[in-house]
Protein backbone atom coordinates (compact mmCIF):
# COMPACT_ATOMS: atom_id res chain seq x y z
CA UNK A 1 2.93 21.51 -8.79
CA UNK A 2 4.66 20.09 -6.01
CA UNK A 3 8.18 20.12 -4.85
CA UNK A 4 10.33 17.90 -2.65
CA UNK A 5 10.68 19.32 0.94
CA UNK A 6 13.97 19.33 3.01
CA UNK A 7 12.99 17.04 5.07
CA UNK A 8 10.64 14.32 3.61
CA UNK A 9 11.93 11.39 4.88
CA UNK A 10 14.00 9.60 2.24
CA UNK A 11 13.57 8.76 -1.12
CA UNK A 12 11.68 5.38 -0.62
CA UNK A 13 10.44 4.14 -4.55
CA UNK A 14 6.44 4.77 -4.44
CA UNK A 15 3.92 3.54 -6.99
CA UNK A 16 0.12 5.64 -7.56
CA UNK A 17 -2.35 3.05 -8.39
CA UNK A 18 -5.51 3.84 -10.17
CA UNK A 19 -8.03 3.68 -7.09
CA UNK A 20 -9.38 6.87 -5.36
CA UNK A 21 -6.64 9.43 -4.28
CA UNK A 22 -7.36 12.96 -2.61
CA UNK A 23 -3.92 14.37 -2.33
CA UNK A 24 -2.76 15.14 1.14
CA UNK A 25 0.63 17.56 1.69
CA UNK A 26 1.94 14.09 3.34
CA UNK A 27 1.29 11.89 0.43
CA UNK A 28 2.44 14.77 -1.78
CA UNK A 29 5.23 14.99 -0.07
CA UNK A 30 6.01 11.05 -0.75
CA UNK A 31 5.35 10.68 -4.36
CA UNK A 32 7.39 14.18 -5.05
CA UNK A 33 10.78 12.68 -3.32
CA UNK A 34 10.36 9.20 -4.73
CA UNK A 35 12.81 7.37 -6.49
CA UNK A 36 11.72 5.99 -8.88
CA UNK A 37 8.23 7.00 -8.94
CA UNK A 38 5.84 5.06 -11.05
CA UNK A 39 2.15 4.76 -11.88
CA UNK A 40 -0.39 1.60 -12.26
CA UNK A 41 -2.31 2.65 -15.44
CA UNK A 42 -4.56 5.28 -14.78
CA UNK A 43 -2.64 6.30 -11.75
CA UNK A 44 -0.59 8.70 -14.00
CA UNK A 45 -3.65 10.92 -14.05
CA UNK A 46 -3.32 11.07 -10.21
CA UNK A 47 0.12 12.07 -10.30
CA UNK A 48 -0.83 14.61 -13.49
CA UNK A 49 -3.07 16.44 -11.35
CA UNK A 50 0.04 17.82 -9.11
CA UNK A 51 2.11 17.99 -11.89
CA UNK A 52 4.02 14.75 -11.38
CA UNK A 53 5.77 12.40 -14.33
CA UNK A 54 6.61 9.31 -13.64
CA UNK A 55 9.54 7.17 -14.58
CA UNK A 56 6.96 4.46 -16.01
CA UNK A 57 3.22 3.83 -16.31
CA UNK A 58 3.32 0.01 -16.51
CA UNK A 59 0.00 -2.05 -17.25
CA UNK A 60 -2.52 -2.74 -20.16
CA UNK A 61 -2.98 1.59 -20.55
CA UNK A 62 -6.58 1.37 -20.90
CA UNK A 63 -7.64 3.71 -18.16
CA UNK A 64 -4.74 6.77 -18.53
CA UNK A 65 -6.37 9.49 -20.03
CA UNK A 66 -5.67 10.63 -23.57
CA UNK A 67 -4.85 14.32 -21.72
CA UNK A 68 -1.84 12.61 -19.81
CA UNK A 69 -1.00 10.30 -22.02
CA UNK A 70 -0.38 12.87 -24.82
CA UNK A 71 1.42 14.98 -21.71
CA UNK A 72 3.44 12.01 -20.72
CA UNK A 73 4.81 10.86 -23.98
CA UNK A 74 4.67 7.08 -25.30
CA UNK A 75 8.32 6.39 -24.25
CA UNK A 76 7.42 6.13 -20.81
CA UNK A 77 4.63 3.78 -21.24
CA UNK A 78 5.15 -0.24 -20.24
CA UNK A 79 2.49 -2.01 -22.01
CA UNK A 80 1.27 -5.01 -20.01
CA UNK A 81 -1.63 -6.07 -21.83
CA UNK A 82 -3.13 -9.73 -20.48
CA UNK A 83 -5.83 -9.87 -18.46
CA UNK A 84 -5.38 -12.73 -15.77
CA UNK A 85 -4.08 -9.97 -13.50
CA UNK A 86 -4.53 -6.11 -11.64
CA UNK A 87 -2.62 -3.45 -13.32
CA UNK A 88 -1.47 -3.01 -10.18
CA UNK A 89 -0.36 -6.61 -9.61
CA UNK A 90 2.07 -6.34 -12.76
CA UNK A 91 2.95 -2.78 -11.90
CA UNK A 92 4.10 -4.10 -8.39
CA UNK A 93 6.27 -6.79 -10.27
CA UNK A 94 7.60 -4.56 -12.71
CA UNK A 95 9.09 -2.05 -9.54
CA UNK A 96 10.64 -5.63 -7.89
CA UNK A 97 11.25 -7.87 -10.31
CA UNK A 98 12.19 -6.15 -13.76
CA UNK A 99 13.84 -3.16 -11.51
CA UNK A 100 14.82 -4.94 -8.50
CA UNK A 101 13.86 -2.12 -5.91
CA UNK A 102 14.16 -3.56 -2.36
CA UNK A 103 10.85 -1.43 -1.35
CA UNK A 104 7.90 0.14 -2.34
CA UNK A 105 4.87 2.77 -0.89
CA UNK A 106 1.59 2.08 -2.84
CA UNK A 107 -0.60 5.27 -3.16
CA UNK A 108 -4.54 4.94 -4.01
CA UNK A 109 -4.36 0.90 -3.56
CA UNK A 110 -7.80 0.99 -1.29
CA UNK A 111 -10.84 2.85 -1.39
CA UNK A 112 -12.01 1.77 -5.01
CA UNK A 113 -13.78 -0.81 -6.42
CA UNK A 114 -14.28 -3.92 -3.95
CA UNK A 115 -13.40 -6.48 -6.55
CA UNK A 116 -10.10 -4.39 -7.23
CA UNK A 117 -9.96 -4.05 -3.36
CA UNK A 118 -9.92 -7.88 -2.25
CA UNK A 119 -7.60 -8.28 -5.53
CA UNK A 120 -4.70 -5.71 -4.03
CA UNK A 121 -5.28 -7.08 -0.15
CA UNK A 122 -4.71 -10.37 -1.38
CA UNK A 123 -1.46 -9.16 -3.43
CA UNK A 124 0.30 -7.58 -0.41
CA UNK A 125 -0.90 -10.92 2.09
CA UNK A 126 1.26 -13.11 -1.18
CA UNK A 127 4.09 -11.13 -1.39
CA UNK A 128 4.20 -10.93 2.81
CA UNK A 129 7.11 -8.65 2.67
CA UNK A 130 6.49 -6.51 5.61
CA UNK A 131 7.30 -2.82 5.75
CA UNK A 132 9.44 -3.36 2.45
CA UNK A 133 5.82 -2.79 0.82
CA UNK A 134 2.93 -1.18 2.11
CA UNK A 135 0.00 0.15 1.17
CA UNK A 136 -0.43 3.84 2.33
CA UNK A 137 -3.36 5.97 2.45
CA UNK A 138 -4.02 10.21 3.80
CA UNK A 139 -4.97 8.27 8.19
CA UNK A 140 -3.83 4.37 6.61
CA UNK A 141 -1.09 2.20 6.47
CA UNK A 142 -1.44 -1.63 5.45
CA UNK A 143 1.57 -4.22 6.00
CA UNK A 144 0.86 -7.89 5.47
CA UNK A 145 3.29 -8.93 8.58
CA UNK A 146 4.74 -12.83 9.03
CA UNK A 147 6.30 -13.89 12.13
CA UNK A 148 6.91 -11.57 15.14
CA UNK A 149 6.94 -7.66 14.24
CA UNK A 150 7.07 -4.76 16.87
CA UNK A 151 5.47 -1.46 15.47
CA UNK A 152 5.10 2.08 16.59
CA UNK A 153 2.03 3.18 17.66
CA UNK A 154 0.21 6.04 19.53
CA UNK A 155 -2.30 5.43 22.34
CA UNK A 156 -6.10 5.19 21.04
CA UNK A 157 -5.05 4.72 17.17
CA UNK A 158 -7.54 2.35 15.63
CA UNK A 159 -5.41 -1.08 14.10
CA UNK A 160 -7.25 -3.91 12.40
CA UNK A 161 -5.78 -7.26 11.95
CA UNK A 162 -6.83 -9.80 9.60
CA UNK A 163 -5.77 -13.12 7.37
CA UNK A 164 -7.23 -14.98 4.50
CA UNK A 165 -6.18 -18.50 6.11
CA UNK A 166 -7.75 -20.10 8.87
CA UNK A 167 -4.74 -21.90 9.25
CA UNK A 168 -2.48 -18.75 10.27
CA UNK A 169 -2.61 -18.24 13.92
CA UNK A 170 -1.91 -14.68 15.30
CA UNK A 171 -0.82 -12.95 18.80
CA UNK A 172 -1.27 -9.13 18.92
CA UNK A 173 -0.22 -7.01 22.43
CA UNK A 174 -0.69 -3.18 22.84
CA UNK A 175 -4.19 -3.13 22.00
CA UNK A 176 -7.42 -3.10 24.10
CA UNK A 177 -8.40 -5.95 22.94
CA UNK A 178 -5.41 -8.54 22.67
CA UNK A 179 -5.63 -11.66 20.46
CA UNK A 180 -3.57 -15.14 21.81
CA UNK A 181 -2.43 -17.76 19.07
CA UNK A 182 -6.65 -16.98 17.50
CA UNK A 183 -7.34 -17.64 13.77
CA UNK A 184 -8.10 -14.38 12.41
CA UNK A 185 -9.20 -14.79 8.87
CA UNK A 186 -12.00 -12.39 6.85
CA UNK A 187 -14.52 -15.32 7.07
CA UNK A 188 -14.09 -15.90 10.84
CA UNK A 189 -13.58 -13.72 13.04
CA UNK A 190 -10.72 -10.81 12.29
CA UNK A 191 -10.07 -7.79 14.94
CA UNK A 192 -11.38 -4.90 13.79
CA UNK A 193 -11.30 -1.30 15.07
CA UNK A 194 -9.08 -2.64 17.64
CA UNK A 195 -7.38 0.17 20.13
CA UNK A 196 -3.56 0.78 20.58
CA UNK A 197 -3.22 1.36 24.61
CA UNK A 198 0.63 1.61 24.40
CA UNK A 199 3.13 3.53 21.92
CA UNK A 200 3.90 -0.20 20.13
CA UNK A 201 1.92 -2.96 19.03
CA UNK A 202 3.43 -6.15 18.78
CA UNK A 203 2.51 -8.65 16.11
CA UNK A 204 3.28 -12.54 15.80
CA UNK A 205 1.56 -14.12 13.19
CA UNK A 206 2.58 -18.18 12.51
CA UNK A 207 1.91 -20.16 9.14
CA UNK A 208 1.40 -17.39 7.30
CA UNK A 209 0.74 -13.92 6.99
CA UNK A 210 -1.19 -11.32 8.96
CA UNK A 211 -2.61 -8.17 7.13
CA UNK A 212 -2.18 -5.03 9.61
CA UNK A 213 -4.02 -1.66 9.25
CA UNK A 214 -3.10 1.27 11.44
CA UNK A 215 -5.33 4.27 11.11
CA UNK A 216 -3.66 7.68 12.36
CA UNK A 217 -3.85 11.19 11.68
CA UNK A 218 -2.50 13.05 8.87
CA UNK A 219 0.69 14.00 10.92
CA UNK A 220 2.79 11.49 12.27
């Protein structure tokens, strides 16, 4: 079971989605000091493994084991049964719009089916709300940036930039390979396994939004 430390960096509201999640002390760390935490579906089985409730498992509860869900209790559960959408898609609106949190750290949103994949990429490039939701993995962070962002970085990092509009022009400095007013989208020509050089990376992304990936180590 894990337990809050001292020092873990706030209380930011995280979400465990149902893709694949090997537990890291970091990511631990997150889910144990959120507030609120909550689980897409079978994400509650990820958070059952460390001994972790949540405050709600919202979405159409067909993947939750019968071992957690007996564990959990019924009250907890937020049925969300139509099928025009990702469990995680109506868990994300259930943490903003039915609770109204200003934020929120997704857990085991990548790595998973590729279907499911392109489906939770797309979700964070809609919702384009910056650091105020991101996707966060054990070495990955995903933001879906618009307009001009400065980020931390660390020398040699790999970052990946990316849209799913020609339309949306984007500048990136701080990496080897800097991109000037270029279309980046996932059917062109996107910058991947790009190189920070400098300890930030700035972003400017016009018409839309940019998806950002920073890969780091565990420790940051």
């Amino acid at each position: 079971m894990v337990q809050p430390k001292e020092n873990c960096g706030g209380s930011r509201p995280v979400l465990v989605a149902g893709g694949p999640l090997c537990w890291s002390e970091r990511l631990a760390v997150l889910a144990a000091a959120a507030d609120p935490l909550l689980a897409a579906d079978s994400g509650a089985d990820h958070l059952a493994r460390i001994g972790l409730r949540p405050a709600a498992v919202i979405g159409d509860l067909d993947s939750i084991s019968a071992g957690t869900r007996r564990w959990l209790g019924e009250e907890i559960l937020v049925a969300r049964p139509e099928q025009d959408r990702t469990d995680l898609d109506k868990a994300v609106e259930h943490a903003l719009a039915t609770l109204g949190l200003p934020e929120l750290t997704v857990l085991a949103a990548l790595g998973g089916r590729s279907d499911h994949e392109a489906g939770n990429l797309g979700l964070l490039a809609r919702l384009r709300m910056g650091d105020k939701l991101r996707f966060e993995g054990k070495s990955h962070r995903v933001l879906a940036l618009e307009g001009e962002v400065v980020l931390a970085a660390r020398p040699g990092e790999l970052w990946s930039f990316w849209t799913f509009d020609p339309m949306v022009l984007v500048s990136v400095e701080g990496v080897r390979w800097p991109v000037h007013d270029a279309p980046l989208d996932a059917g062109g020509r996107p910058s991947i396994s790009n190189r920070a050089v400098d300890n930030q990376v700035r972003v400017v992304a016009k018409r839309g939004p940019v998806l950002v990936m920073r890969w780091f180590d565990e420790v940051l």
